[in-house]
Protein backbone atom coordinates (compact mmCIF):
# COMPACT_ATOMS: atom_id res chain seq x y z
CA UNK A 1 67.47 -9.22 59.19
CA UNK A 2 64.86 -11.58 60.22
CA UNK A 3 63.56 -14.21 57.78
CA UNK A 4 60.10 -12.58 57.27
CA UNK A 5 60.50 -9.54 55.29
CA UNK A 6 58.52 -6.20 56.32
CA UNK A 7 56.41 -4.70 53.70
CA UNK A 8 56.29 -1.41 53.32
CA UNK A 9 52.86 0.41 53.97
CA UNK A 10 52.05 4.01 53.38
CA UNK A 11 50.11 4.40 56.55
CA UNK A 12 46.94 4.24 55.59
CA UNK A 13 45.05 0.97 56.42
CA UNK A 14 44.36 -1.48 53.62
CA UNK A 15 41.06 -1.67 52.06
CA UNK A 16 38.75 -4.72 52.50
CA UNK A 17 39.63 -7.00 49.09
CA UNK A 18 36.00 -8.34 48.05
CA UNK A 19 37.29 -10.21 44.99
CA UNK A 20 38.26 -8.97 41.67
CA UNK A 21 37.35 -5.43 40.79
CA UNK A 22 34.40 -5.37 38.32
CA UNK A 23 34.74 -2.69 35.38
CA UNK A 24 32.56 -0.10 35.40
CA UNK A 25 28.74 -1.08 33.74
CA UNK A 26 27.94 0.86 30.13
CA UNK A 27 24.62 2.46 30.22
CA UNK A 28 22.59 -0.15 28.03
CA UNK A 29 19.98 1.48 25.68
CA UNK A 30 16.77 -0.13 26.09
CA UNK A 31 14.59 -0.80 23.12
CA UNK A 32 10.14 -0.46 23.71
CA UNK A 33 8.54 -3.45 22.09
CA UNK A 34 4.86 -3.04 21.62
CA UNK A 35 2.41 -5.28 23.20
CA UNK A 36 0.05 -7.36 20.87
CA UNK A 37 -2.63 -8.46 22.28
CA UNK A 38 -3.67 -12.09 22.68
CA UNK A 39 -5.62 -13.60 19.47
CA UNK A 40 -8.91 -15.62 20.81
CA UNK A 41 -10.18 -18.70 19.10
CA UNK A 42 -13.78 -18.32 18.01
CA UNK A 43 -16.24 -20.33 18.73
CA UNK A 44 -18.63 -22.29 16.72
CA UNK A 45 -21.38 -20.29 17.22
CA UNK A 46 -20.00 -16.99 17.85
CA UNK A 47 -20.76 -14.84 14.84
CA UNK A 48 -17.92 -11.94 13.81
CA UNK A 49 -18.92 -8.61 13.97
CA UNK A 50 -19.75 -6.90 10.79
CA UNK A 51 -17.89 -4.61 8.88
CA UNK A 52 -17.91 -0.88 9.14
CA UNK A 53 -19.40 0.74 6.45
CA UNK A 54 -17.22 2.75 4.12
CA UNK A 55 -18.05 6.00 3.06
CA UNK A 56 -17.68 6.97 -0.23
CA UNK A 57 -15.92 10.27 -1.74
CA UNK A 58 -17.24 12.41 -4.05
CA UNK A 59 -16.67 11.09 -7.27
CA UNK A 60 -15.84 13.17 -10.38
CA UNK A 61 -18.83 12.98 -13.47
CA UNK A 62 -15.86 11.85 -15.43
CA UNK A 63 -14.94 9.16 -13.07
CA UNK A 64 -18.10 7.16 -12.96
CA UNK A 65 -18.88 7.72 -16.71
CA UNK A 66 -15.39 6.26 -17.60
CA UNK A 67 -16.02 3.39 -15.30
CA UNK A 68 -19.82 3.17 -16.79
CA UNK A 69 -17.61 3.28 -20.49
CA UNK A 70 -15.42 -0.07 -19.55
CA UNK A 71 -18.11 -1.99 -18.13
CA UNK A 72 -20.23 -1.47 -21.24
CA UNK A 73 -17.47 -3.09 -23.32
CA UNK A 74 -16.61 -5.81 -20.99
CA UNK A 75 -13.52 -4.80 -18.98
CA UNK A 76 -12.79 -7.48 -16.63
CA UNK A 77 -11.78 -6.76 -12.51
CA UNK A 78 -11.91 -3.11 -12.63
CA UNK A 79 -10.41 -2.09 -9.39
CA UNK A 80 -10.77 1.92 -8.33
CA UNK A 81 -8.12 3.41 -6.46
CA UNK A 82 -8.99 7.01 -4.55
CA UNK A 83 -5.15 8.52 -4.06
CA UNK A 84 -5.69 11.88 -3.18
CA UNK A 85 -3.73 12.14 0.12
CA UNK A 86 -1.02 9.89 -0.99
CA UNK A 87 0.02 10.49 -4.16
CA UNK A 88 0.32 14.32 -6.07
CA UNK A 89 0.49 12.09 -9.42
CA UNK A 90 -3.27 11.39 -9.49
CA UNK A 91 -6.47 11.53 -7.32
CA UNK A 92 -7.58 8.25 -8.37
CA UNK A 93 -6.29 5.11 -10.17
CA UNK A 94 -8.55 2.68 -12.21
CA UNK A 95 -7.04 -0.81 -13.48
CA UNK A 96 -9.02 -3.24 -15.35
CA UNK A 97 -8.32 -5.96 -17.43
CA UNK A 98 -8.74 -6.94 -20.67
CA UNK A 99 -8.55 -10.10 -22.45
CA UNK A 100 -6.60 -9.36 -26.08
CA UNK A 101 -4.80 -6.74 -28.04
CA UNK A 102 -7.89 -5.70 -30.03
CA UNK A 103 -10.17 -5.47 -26.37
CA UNK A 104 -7.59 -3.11 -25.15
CA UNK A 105 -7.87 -1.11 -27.99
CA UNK A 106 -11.42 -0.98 -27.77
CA UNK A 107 -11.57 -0.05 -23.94
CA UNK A 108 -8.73 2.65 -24.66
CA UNK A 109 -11.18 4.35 -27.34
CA UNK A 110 -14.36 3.94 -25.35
CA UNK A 111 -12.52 5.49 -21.79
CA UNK A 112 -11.13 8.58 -24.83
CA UNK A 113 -14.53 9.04 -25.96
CA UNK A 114 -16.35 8.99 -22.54
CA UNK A 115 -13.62 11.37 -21.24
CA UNK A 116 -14.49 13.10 -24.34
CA UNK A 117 -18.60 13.88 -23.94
CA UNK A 118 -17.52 14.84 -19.96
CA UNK A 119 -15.17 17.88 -21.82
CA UNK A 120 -12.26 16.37 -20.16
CA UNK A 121 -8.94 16.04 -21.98
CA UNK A 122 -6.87 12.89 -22.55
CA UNK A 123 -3.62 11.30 -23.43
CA UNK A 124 -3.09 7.65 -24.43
CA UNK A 125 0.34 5.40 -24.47
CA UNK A 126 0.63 2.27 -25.95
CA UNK A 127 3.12 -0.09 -27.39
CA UNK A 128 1.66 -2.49 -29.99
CA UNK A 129 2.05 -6.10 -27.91
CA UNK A 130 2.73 -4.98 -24.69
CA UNK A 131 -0.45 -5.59 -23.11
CA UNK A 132 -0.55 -2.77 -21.44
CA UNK A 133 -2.65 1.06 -22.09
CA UNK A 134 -2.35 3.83 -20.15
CA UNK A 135 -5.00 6.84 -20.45
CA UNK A 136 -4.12 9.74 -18.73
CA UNK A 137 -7.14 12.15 -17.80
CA UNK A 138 -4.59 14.11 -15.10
CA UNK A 139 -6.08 14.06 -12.43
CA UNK A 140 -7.24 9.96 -12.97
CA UNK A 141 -5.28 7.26 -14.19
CA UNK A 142 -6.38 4.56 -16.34
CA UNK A 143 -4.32 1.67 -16.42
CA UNK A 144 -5.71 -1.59 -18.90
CA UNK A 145 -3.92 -5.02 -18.68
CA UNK A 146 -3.83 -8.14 -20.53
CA UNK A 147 -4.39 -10.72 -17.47
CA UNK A 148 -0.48 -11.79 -17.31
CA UNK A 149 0.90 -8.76 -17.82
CA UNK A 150 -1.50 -6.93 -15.27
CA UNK A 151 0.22 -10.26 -12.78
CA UNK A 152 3.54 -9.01 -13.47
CA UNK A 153 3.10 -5.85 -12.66
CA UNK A 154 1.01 -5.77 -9.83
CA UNK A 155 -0.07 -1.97 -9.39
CA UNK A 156 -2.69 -2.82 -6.87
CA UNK A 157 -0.54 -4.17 -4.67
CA UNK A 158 2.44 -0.81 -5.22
CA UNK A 159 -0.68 1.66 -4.59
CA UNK A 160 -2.76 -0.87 -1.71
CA UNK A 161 -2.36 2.66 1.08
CA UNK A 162 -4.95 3.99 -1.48
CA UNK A 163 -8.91 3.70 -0.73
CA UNK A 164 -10.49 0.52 -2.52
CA UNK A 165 -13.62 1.78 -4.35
CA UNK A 166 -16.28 -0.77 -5.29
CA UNK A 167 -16.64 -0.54 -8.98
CA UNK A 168 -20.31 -1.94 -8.35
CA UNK A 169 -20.94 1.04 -6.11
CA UNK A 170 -19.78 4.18 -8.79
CA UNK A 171 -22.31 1.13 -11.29
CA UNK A 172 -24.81 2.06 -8.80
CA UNK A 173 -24.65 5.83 -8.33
């Protein structure tokens, strides 16, 4: 035998080597970022455009006497909340505030009795010290806060998809 040894080769001719074989690439799934645009500094004398006008809905009578009812007896930050595509518990939600025990007491029986001369049926839950009321006129609710309890909570912010109302605009109509 000589002293180099003889492979053995099946015939074919080898393959060109090119380094290591690579394993086969995964298909990566690509996410789609949005774009956002570019904010621009304004200038000093550039003025910002103004803002669009909202248009009101049509308010129910009982609505904008209710509203009239609280602001007669001093209900503080009365905020009016139109849910009617969001929510099937109520069209609209009013929160104010008031500023003791005895004032919510008073707003609870003034929003009863406007509900009242509008022919509109009521219910009313309360615990005494909570410093919270809740009238319930189905298709509006009436929420009335102390000012730390209505804080806590924080409904405006739970129902802020719903359409801000003015309070000074159903004062107005």
């Amino acid at each position: 035998m000589s002293a180099l040894k003889k492979k053995k080769t099946s015939g074919k001719p080898a393959a060109k080597s090119r380094g290591p074989a690579k394993p086969a690439r995964k298909p990566v799934a690509r996410r789609v970022v949005a774009k956002i645009p570019a904010l621009k500094a304004k200038a000093r004398g550039e003025k910002t455009a103004p803002k669009p006008m909202v248009v009101m809905p049509k308010l129910p009578a009982h609505l904008i006497a209710a509203i009239k009812a609280l602001d007669d007896k001093k209900a503080a930050e009365v905020r009016v909340l139109e849910l009617g595509q969001i929510s099937s518990v109520a069209d609209f939600l009013v929160i104010a505030t008031g500023t003791s025990e005895p004032h919510l007491r008073a707003l609870r029986i003034a929003l009863e009795q406007a509900l009242d001369e509008c022919g509109v049926s009521s219910r009313s839950e309360s615990q005494k010290d909570s410093g919270w009321t809740v009238v319930d006129a189905f298709d509006i609710l009436f929420h009335l806060f102390r000012e730390d309890i209505r804080k806590s909570y924080a409904l405006e912010s739970l129902w802020k998809d719903g359409l801000d109302i003015p309070a000074s605009a159903i004062l107005k109509a």
